[in-house]
Protein backbone atom coordinates (compact mmCIF):
# COMPACT_ATOMS: atom_id res chain seq x y z
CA UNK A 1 -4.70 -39.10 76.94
CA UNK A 2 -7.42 -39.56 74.50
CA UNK A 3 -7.61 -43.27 75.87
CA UNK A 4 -8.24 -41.57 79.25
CA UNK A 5 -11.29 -39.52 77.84
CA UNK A 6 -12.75 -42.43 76.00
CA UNK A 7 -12.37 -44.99 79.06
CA UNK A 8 -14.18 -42.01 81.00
CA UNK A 9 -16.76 -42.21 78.96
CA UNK A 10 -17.57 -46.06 78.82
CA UNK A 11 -17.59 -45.88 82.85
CA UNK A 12 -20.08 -43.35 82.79
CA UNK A 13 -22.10 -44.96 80.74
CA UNK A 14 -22.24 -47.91 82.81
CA UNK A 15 -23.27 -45.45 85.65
CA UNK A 16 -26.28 -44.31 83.44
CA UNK A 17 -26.94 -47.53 82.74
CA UNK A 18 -27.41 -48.83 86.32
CA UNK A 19 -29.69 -45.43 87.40
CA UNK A 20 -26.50 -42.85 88.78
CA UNK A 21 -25.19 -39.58 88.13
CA UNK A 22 -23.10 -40.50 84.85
CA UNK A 23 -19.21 -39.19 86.38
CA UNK A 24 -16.44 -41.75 86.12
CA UNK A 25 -12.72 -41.64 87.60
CA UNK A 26 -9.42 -43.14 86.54
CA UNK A 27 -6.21 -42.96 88.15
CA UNK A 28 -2.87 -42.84 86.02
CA UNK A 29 0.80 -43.27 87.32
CA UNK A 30 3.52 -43.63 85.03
CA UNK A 31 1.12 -43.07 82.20
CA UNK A 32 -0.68 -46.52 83.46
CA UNK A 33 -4.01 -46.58 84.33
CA UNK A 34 -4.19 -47.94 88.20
CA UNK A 35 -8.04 -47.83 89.22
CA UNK A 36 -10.95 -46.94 87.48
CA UNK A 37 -14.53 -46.15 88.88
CA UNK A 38 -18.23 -44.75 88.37
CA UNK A 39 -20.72 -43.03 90.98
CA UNK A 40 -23.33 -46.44 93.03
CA UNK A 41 -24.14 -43.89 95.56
CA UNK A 42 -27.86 -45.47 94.89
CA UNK A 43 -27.13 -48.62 94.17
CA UNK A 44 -25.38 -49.28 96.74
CA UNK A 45 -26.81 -47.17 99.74
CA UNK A 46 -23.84 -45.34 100.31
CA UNK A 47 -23.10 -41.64 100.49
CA UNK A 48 -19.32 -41.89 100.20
CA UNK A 49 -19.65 -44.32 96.66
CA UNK A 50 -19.01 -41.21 94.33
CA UNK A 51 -16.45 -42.45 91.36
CA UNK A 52 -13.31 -40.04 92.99
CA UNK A 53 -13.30 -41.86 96.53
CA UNK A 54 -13.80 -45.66 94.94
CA UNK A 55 -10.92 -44.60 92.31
CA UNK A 56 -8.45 -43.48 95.46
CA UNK A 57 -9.53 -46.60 97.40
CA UNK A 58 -8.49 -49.06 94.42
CA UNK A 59 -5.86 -47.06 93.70
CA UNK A 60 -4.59 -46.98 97.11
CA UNK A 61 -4.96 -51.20 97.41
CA UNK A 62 -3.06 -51.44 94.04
CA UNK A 63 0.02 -49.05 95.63
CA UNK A 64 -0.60 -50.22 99.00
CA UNK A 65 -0.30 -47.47 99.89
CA UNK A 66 -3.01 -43.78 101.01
CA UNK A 67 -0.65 -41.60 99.76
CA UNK A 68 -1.01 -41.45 95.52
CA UNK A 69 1.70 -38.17 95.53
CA UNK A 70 2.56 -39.81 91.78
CA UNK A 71 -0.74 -40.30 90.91
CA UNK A 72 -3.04 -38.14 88.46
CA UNK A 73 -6.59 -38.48 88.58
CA UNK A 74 -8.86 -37.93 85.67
CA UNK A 75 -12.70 -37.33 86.13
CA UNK A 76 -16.05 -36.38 83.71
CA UNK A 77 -17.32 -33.72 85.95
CA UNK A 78 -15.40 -31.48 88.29
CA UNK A 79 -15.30 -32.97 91.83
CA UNK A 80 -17.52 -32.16 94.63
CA UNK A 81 -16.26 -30.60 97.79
CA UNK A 82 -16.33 -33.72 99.75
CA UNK A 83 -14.33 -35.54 96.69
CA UNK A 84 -12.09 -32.44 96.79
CA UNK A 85 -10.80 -33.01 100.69
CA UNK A 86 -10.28 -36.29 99.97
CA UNK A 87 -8.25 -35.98 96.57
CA UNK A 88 -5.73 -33.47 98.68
CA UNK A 89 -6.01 -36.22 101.53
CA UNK A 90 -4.18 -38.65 99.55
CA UNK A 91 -2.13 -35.93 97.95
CA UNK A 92 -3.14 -36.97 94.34
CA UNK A 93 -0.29 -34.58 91.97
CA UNK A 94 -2.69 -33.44 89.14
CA UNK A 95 -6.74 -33.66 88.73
CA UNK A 96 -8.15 -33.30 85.06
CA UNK A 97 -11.82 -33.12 84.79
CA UNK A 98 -13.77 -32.54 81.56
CA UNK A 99 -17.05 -30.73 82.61
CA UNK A 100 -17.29 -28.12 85.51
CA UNK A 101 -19.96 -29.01 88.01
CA UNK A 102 -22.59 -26.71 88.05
CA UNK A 103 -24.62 -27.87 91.33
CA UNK A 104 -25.14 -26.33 93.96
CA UNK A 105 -25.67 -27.94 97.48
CA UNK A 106 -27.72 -26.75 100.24
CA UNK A 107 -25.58 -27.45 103.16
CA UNK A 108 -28.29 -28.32 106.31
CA UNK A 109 -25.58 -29.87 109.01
CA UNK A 110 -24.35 -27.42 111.84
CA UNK A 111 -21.52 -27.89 113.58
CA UNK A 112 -20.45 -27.05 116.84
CA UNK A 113 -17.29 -27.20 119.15
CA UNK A 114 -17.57 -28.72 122.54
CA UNK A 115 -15.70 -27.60 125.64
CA UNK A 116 -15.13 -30.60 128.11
CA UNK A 117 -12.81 -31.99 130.84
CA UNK A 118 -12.21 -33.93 128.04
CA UNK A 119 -10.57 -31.97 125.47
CA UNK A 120 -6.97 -31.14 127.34
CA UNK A 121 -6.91 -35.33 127.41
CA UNK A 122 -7.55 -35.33 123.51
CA UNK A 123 -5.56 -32.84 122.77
CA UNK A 124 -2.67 -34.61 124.58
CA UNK A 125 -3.20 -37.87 122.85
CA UNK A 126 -3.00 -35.92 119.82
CA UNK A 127 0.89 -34.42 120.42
CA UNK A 128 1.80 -37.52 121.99
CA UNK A 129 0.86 -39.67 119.25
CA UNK A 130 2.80 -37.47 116.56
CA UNK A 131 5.53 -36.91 119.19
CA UNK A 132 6.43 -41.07 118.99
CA UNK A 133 5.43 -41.04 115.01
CA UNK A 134 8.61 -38.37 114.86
């Protein structure tokens, strides 16, 4: 596990070095590392590039495969709420992290349910669509 920690903190590094948030994620099945990732939110212009969610989408192109239910994920700092969702998304078994996280957001977006015509429709798309999945 020690290998884990110390390949955790070369990624981070490498996120330092490049101008992001230092956090790094591996993913482990079978006590082999699958994917490994740091934040590029900034570098590359994209809000979703945090280490977690790159980590699950290598992971999930190695397995081929969005459910990692074998998988373990490690991490530097304790996973944001968005990261969060998406680690129980793709059913990860077991997160480690080394550092809790500490910030603190200030949530802005409102959101708001419609009522349409169009919502009976949806709604029957929905059960029909897990009806023929069954």
């Amino acid at each position: 596990m020690n290998d884990y920690f110390e390949k955790l903190i070369e990624l981070s590094q490498k996120a330092s070095e490049i101008g992001e948030v230092p956090v790094a994620a591996l993913i482990v099945i079978n006590n082999k590392i699958i994917a490994t990732s740091y934040n590029s939110r900034h570098d590359d212009g994209n809000p979703l590039n945090h280490a977690e969610v790159k980590c699950i989408i290598k992971a999930s192109e190695v397995l081929k495969d969005w459910r990692l239910n074998e998988c373990d994920l490690y991490v530097t700092l304790e996973p944001c709420d968005m990261c969060k969702r998406i680690i129980e998304e793709s059913r990860i078994k077991k997160v480690y992290y080394m550092v809790p996280s500490t910030k603190k957001v200030c949530r802005k977006t409102s959101y708001q349910q419609i009522n349409s015509v169009f919502n009976a429709k949806y709604i029957n798309l929905l059960k029909t669509f897990f009806k023929n999945k069954r």
